[in-house]
C-alpha atoms as a PDB file:
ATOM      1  CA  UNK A   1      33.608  20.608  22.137  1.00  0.00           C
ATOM      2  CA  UNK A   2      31.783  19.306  19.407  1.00  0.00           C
ATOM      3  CA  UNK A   3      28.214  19.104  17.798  1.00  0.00           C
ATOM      4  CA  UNK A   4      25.597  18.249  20.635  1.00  0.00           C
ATOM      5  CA  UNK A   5      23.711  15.359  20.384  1.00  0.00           C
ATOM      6  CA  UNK A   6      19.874  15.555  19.219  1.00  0.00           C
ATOM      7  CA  UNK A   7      17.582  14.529  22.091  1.00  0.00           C
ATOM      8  CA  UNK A   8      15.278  12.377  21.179  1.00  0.00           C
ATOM      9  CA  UNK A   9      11.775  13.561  21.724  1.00  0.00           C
ATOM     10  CA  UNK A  10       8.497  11.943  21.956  1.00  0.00           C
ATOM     11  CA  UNK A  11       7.580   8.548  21.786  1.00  0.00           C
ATOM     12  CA  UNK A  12       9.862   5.241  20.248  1.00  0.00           C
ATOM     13  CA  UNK A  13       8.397   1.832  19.763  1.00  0.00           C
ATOM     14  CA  UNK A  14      10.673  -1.082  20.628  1.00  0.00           C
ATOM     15  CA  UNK A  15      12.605  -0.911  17.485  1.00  0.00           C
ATOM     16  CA  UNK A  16      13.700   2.847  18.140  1.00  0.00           C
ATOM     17  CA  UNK A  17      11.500   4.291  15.495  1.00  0.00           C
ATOM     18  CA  UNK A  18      10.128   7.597  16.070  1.00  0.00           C
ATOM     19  CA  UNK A  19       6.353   6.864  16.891  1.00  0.00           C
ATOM     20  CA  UNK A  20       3.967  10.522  16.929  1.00  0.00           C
ATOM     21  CA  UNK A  21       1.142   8.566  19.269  1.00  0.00           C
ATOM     22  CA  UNK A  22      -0.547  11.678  18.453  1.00  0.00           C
ATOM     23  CA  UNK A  23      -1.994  10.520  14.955  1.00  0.00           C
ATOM     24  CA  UNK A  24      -1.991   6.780  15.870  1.00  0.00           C
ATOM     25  CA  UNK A  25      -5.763   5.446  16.475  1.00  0.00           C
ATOM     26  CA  UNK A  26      -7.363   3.862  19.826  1.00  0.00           C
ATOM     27  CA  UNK A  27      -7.217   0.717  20.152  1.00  0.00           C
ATOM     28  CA  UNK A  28      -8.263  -1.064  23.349  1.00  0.00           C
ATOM     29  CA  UNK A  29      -9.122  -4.532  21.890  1.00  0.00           C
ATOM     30  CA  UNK A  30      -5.628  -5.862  21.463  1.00  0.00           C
ATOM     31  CA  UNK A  31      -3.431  -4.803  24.385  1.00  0.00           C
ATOM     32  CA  UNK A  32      -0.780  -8.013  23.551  1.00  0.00           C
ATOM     33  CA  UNK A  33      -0.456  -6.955  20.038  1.00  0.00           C
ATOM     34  CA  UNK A  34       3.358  -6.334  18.647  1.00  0.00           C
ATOM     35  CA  UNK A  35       2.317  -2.976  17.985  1.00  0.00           C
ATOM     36  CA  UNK A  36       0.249  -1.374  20.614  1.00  0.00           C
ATOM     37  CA  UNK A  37       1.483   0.956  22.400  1.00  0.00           C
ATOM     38  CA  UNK A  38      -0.045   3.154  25.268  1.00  0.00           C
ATOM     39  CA  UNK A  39      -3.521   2.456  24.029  1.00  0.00           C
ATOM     40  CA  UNK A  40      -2.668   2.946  20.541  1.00  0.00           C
ATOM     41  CA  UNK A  41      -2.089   1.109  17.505  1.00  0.00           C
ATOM     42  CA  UNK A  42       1.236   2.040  15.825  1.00  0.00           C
ATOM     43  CA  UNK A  43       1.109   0.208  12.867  1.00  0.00           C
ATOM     44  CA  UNK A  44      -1.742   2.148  11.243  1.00  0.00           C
ATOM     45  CA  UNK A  45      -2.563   5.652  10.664  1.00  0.00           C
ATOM     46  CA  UNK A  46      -6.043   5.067  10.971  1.00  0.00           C
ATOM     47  CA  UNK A  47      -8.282   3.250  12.868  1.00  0.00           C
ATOM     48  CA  UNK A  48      -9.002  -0.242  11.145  1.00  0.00           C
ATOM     49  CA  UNK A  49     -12.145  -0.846  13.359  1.00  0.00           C
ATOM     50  CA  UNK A  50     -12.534  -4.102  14.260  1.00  0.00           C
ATOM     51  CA  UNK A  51     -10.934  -7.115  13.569  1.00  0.00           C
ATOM     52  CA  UNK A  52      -7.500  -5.496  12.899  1.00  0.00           C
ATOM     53  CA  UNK A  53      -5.176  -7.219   9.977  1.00  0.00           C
ATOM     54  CA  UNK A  54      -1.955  -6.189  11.431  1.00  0.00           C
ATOM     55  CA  UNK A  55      -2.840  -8.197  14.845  1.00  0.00           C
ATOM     56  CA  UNK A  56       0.192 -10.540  16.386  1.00  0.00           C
ATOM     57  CA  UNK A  57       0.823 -11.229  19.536  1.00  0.00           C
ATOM     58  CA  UNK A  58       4.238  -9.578  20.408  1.00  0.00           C
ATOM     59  CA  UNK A  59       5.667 -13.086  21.400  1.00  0.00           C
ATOM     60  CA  UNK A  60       4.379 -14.427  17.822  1.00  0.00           C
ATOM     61  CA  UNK A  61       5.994 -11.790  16.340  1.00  0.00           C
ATOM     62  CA  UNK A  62       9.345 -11.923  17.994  1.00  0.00           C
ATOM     63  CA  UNK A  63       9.578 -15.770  17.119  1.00  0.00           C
ATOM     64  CA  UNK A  64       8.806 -15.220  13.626  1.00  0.00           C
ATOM     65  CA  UNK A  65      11.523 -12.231  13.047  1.00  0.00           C
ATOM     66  CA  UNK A  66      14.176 -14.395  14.835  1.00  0.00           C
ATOM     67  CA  UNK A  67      13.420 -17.682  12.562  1.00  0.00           C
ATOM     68  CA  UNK A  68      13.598 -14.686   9.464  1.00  0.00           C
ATOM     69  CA  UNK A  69      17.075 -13.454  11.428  1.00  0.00           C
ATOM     70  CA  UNK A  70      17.951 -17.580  11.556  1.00  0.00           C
ATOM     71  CA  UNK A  71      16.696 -18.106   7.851  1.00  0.00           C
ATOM     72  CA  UNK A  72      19.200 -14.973   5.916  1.00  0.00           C
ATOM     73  CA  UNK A  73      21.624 -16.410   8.207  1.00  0.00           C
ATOM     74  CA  UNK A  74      21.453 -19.790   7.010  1.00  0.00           C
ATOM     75  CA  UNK A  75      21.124 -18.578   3.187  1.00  0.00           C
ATOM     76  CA  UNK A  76      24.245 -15.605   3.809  1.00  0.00           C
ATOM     77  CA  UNK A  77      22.270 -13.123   3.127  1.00  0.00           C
ATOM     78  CA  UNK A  78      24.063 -10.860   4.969  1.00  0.00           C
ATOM     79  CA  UNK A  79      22.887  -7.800   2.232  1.00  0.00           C
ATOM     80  CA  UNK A  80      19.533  -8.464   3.836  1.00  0.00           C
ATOM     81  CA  UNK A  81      20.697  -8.537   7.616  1.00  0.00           C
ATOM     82  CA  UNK A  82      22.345  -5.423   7.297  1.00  0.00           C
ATOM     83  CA  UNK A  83      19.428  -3.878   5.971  1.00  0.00           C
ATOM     84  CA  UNK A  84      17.250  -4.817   8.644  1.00  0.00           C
ATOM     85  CA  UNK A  85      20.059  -4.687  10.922  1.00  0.00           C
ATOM     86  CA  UNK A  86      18.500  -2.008  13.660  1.00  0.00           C
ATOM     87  CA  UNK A  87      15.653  -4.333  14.231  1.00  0.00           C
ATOM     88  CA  UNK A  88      17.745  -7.009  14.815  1.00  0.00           C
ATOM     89  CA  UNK A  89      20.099  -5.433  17.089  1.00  0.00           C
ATOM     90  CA  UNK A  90      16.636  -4.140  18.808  1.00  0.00           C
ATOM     91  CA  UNK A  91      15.240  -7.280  19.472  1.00  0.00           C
ATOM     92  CA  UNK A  92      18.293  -8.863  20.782  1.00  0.00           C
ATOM     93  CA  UNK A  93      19.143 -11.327  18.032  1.00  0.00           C
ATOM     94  CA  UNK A  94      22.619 -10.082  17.127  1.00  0.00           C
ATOM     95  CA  UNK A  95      23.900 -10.221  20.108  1.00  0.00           C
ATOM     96  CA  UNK A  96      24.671 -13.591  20.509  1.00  0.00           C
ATOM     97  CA  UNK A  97      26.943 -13.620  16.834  1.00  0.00           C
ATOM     98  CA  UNK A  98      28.950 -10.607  18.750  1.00  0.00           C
ATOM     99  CA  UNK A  99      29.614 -12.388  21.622  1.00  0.00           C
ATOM    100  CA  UNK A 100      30.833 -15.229  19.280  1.00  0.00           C
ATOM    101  CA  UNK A 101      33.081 -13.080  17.575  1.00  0.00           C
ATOM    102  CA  UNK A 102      34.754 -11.877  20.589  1.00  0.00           C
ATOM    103  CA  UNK A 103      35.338 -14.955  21.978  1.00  0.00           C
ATOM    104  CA  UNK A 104      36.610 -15.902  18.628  1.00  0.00           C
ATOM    105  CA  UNK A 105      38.982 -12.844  18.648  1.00  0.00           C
ATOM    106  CA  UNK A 106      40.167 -13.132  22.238  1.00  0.00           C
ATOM    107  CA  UNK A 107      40.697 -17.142  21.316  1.00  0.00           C
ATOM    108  CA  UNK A 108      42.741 -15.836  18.367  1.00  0.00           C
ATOM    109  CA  UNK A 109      44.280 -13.692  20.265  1.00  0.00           C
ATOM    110  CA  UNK A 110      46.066 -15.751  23.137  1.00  0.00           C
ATOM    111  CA  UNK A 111      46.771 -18.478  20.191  1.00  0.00           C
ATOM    112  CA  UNK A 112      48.587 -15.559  18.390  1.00  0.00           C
ATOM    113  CA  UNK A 113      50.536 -14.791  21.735  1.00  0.00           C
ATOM    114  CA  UNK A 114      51.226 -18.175  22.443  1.00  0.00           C
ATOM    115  CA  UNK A 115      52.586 -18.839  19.065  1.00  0.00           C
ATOM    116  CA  UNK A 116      54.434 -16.108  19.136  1.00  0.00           C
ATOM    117  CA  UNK A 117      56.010 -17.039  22.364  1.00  0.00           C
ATOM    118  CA  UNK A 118      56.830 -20.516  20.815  1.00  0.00           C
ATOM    119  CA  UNK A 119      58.575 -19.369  17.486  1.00  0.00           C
ATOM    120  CA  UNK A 120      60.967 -17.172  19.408  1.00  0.00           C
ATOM    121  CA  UNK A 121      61.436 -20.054  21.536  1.00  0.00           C
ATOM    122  CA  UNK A 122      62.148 -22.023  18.718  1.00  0.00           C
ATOM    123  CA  UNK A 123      64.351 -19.046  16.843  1.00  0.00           C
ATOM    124  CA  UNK A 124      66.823 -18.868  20.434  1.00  0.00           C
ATOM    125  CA  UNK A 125      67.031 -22.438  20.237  1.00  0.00           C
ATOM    126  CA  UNK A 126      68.051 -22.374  16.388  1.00  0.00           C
ATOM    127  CA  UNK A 127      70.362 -19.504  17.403  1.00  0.00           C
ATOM    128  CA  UNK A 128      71.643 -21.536  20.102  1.00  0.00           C
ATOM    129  CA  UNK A 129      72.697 -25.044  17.660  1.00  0.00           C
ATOM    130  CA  UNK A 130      74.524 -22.304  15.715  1.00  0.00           C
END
């Protein structure tokens, strides 16, 4: 049986964060911003007015969290990529290092196989001499 899972309800923003659109503000003036949503603004709780700080165009945005992604990468800062991880995995960015690792692992895998295969190959003809 089992514990049932929670449905989620209301709204989620493209990271999977619970979003209450409710107490978010208008905002008509920047429909390609990273965080508008619906009509709304999610990134503040009240309405800037104009000439909002937070503005980004989503594609702007993306870029610049995949060079950050790219940049912890590069430095092993895998402490800080683990943190952020659920964004990550949101946007798309870790799914390129998991497909790498599987082909790694199946690639390790059929080596391990074929190795094996050799050294009892090698082991019957050792037997064999004897």
């Amino acid at each position: 049986m089992g514990r049932k899972r929670k449905e989620k309800l209301g709204d989620f923003d493209r990271l999977g964060e619970a979003v209450n659109l409710e107490k978010c503000p208008e905002c008509s003036e920047h429909t390609d911003c990273f965080s508008w949503m619906g009509g709304k603004c999610t990134a503040l709780n009240v309405s800037g007015g104009q000439g909002c700080s937070f503005y980004k165009p989503a594609e702007e945005c993306i870029r610049n969290c995949r060079a950050a992604y790219l940049k912890l990468k590069a430095a092993g800062r895998y402490d800080l990529i683990r943190k952020y991880i659920k964004a990550y995995e949101a946007m798309g960015f870790i799914d390129e290092d998991v497909e790498a690792a599987e082909q790694k692992a199946s690639d390790f895998e059929a080596f391990r196989d074929s190795d094996y295969q050799e050294q009892m190959s090698l082991m019957s003809q050792a037997s064999e001499l004897l």
